[in-house]
C-alpha atoms as a PDB file:
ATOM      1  CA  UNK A   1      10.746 -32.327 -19.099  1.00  0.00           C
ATOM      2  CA  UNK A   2       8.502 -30.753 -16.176  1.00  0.00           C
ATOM      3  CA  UNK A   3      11.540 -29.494 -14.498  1.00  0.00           C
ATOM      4  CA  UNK A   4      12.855 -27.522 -17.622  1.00  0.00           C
ATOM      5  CA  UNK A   5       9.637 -26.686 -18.610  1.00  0.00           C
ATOM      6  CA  UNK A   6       9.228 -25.039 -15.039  1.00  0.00           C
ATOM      7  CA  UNK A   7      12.669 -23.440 -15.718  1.00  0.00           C
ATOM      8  CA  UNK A   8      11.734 -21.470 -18.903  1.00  0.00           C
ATOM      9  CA  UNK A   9       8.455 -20.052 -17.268  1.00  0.00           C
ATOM     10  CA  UNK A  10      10.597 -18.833 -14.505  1.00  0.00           C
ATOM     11  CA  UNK A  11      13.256 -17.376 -16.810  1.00  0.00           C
ATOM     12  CA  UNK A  12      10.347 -15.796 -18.670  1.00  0.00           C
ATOM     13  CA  UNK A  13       8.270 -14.703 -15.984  1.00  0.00           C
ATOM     14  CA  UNK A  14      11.898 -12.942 -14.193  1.00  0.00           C
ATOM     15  CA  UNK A  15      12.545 -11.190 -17.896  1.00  0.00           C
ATOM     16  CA  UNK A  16       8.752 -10.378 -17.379  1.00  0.00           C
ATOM     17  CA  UNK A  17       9.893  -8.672 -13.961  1.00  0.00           C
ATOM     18  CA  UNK A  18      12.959  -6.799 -15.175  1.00  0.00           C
ATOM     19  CA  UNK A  19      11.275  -5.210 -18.384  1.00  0.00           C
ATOM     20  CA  UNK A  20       8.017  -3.934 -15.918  1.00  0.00           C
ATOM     21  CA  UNK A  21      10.553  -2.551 -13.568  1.00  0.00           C
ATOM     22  CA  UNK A  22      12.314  -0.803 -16.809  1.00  0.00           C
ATOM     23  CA  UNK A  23       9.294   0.746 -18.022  1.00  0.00           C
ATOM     24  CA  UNK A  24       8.782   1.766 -14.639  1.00  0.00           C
ATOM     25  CA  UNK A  25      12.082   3.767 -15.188  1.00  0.00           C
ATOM     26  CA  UNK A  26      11.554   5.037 -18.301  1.00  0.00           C
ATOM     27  CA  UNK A  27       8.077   6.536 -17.549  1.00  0.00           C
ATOM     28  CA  UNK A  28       7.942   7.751 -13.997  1.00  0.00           C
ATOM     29  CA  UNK A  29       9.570  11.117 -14.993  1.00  0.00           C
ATOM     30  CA  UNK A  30       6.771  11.938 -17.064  1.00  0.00           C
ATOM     31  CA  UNK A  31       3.827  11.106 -14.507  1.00  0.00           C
ATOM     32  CA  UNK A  32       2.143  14.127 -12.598  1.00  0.00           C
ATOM     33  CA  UNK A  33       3.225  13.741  -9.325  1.00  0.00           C
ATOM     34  CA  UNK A  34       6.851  15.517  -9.465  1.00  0.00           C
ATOM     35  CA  UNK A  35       9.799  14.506  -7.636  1.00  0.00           C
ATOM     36  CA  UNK A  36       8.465  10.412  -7.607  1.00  0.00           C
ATOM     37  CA  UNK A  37      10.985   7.447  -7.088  1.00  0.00           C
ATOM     38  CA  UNK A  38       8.327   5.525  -9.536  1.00  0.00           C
ATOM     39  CA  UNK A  39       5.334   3.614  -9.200  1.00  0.00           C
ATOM     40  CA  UNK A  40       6.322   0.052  -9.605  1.00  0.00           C
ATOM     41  CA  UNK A  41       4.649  -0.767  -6.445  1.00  0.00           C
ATOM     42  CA  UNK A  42       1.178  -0.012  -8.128  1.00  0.00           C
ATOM     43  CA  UNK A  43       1.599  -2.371 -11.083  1.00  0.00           C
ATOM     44  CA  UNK A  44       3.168  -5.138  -9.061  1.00  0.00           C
ATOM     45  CA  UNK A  45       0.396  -5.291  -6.803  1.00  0.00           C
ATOM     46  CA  UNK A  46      -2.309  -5.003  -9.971  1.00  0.00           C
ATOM     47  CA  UNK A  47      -0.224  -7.956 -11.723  1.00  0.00           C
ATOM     48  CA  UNK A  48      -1.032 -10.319  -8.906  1.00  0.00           C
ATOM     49  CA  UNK A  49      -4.654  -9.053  -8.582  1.00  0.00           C
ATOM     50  CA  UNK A  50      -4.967 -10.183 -11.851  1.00  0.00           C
ATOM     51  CA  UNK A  51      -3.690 -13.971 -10.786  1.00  0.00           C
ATOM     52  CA  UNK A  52      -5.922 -13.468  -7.920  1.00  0.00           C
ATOM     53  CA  UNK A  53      -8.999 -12.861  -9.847  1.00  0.00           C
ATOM     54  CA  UNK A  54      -8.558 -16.201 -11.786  1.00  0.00           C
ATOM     55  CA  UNK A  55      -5.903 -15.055 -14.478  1.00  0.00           C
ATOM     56  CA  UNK A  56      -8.415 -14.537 -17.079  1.00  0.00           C
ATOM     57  CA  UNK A  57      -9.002 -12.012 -19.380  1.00  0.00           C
ATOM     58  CA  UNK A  58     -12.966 -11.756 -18.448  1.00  0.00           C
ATOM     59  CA  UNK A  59     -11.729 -11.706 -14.327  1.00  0.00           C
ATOM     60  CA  UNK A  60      -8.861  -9.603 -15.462  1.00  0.00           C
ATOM     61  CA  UNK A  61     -11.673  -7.064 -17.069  1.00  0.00           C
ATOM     62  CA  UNK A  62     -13.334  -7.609 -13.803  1.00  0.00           C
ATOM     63  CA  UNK A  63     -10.289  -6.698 -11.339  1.00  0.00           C
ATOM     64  CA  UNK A  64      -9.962  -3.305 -13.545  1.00  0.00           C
ATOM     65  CA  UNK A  65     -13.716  -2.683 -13.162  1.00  0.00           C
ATOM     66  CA  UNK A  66     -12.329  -2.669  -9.606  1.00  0.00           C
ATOM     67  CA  UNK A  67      -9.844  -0.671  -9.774  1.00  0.00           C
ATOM     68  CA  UNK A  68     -11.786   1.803 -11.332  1.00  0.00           C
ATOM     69  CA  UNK A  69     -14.580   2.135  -8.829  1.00  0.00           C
ATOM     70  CA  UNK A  70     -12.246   1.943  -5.997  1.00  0.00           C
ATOM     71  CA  UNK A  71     -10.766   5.115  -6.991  1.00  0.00           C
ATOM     72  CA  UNK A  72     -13.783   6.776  -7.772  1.00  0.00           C
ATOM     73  CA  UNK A  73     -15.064   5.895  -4.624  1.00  0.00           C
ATOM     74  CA  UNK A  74     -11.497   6.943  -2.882  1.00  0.00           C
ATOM     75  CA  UNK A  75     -12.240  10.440  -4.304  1.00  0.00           C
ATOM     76  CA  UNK A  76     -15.550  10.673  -3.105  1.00  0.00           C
ATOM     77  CA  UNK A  77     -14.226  10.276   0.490  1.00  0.00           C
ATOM     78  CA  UNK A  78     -11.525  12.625  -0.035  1.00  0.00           C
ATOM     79  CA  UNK A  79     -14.673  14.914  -0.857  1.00  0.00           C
ATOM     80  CA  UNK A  80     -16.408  14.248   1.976  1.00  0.00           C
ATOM     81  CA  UNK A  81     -13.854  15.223   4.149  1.00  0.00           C
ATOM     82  CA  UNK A  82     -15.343  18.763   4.674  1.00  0.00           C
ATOM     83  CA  UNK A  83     -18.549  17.687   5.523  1.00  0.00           C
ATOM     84  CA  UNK A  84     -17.068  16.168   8.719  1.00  0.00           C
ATOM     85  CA  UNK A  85     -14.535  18.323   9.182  1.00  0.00           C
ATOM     86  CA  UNK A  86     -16.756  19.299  12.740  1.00  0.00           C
ATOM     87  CA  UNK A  87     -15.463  16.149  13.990  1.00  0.00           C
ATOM     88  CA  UNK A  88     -11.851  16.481  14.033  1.00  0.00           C
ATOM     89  CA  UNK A  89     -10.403  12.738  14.770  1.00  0.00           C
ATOM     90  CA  UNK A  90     -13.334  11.166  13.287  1.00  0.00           C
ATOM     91  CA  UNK A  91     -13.629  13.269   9.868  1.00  0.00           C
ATOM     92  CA  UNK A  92     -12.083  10.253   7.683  1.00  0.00           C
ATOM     93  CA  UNK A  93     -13.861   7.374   9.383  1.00  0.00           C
ATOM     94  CA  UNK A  94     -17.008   9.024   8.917  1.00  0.00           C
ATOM     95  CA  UNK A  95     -16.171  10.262   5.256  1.00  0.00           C
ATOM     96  CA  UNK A  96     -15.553   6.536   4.547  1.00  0.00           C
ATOM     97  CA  UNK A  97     -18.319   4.974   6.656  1.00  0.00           C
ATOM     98  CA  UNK A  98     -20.790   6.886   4.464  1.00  0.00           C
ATOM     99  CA  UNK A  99     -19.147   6.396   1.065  1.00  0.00           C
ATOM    100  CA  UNK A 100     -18.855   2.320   1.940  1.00  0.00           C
ATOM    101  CA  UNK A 101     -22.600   1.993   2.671  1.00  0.00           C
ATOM    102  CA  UNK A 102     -23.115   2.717  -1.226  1.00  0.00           C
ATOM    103  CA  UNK A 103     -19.249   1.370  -2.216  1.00  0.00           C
ATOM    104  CA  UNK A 104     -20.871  -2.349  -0.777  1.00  0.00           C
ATOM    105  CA  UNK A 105     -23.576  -2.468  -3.238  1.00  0.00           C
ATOM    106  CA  UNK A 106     -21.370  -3.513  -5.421  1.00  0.00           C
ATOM    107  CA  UNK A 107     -21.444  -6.974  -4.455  1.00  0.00           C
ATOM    108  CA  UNK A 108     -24.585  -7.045  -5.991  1.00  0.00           C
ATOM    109  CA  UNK A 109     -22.542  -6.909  -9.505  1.00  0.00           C
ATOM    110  CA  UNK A 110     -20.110  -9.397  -9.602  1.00  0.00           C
ATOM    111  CA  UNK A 111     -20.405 -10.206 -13.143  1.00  0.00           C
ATOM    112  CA  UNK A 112     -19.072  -6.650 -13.853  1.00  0.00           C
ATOM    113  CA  UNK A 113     -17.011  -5.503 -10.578  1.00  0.00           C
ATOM    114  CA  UNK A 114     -14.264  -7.637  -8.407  1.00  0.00           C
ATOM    115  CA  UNK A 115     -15.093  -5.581  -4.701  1.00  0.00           C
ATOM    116  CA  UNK A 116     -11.651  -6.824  -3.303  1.00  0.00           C
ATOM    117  CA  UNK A 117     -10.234  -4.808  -6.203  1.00  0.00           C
ATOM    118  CA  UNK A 118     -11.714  -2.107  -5.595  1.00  0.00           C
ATOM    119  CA  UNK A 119     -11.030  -2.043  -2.158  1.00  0.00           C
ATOM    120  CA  UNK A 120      -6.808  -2.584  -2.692  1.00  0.00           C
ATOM    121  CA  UNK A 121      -7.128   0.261  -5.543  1.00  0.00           C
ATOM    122  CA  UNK A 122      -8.933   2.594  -3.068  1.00  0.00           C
ATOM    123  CA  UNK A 123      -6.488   1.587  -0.892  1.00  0.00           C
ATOM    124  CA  UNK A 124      -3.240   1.919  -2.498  1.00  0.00           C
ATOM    125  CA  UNK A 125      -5.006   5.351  -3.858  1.00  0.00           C
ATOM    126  CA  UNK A 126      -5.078   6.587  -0.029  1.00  0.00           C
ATOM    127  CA  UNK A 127      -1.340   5.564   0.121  1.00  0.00           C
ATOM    128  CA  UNK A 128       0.033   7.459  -2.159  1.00  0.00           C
ATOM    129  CA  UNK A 129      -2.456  10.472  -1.525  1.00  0.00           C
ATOM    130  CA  UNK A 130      -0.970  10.654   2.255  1.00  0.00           C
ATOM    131  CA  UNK A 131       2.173   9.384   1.523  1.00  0.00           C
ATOM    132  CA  UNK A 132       3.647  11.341  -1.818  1.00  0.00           C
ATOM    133  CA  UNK A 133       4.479  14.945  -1.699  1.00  0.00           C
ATOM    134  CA  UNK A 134       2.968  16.648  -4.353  1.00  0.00           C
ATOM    135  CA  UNK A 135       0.121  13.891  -5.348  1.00  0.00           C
ATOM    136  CA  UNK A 136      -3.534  15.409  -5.977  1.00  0.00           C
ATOM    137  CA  UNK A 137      -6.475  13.453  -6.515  1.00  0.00           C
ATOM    138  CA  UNK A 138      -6.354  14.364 -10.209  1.00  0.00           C
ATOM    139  CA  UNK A 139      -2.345  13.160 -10.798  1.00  0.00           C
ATOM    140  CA  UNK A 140      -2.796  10.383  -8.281  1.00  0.00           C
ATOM    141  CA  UNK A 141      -6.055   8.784 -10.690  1.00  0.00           C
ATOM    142  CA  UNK A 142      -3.868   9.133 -13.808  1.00  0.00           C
ATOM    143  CA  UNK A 143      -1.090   7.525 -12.274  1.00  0.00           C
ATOM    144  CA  UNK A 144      -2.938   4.772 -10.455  1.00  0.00           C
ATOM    145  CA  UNK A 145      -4.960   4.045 -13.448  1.00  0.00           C
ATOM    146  CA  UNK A 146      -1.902   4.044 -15.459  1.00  0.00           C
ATOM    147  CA  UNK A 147       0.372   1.714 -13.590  1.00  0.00           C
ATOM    148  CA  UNK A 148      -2.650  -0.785 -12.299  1.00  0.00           C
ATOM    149  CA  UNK A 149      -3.411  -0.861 -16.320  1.00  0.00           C
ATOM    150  CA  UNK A 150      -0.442  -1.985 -17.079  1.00  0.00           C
ATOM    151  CA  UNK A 151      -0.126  -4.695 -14.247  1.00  0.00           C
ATOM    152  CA  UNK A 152      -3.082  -6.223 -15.320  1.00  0.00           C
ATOM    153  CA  UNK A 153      -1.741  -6.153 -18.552  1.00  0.00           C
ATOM    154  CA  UNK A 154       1.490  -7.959 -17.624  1.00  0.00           C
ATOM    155  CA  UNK A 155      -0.935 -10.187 -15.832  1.00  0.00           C
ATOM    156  CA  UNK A 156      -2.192 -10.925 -19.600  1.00  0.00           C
ATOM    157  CA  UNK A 157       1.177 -11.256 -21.259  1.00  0.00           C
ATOM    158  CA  UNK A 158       2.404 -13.900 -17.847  1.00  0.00           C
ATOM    159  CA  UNK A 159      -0.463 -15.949 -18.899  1.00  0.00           C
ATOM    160  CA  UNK A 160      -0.170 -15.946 -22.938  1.00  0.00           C
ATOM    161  CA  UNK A 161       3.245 -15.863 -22.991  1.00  0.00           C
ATOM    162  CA  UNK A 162       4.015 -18.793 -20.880  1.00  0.00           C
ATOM    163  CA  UNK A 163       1.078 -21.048 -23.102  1.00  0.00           C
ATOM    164  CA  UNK A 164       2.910 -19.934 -25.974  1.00  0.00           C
ATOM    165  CA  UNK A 165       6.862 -20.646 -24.874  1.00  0.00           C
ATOM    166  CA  UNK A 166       5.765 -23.723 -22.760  1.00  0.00           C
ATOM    167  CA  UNK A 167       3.645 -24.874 -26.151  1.00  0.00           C
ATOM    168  CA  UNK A 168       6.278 -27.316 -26.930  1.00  0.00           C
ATOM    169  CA  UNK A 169       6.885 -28.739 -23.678  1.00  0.00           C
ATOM    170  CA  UNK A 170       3.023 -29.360 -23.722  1.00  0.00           C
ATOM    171  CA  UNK A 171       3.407 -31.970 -26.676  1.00  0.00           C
ATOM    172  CA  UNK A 172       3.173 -35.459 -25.408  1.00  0.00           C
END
């Protein structure tokens, strides 16, 4: 029974995959960063944060807390940026050196905020910011809100899904 139990989860979890990566599809044309191959990437790495933080709802609401704050605090280094621009090679590590000395403090709130969240969202922000033609700090927030949303999300449906398929299997 565990063995075909294990085999539905992973025949769920899979159809979990393919319908994420057709969304994906079907909504990437209409995000504001033109010309994009999608953002799968973004949710993928969000769904496993969400497994990460403990697959709860409550750590779930945590690792989006995260998310949140590490783009807000990606933006602030982005505006930094001309503050240091005197110091040519070291304009972004100063930039982020000062934003991190207040982006730490929240450690001190981890009821509310998961910090490695916020780190991977400021990081994957960065990523697409250098690394996608066209992306502004204003279409690379909607997007990466967007797409982490709905990986912690699937995150969600993995979890209640799976209790509610592998109910029967449960039954001793």
């Amino acid at each position: 029974m565990k063995n075909l139990s294990f085999a539905v989860g992973t025949v769920y979890t899979s159809l979990l995959v393919g319908i994420l990566i057709s969304i994906d599809q079907l909504i990437c044309k209409f995000m504001p960063i033109p010309d994009n191959a999608g953002f799968i990437y973004v949710a993928f790495v969000a769904w496993s944060v969400y497994f990460l933080a403990g697959a709860t709802v409550k750590e779930g609401l945590k690792a989006g807390a995260g998310y949140v704050a590490g783009i807000i605090f990606a933006i602030l280094i982005f505006k930094l940026l001309p503050v240091f621009e005197f110091s040519g090679f070291y304009q972004v590590p100063l930039a982020a050196f000062v934003v991190v000395l207040f982006w730490l403090y929240l450690e001190k709130l981890p009821s509310l905020v998961l910090l490695p969240a916020s780190f991977l969202a400021a990081g994957v922000f960065f990523g697409m910011m250098t690394y996608i033609d066209g992306a502004t700090l204003t279409s690379t927030t909607i997007v990466e809100l967007l797409y982490s949303g709905l990986g912690l999300f699937w995150g969600w449906v993995t979890i209640a899904g799976k209790e509610l398929i592998l109910k029967p299997f449960n039954k001793k």
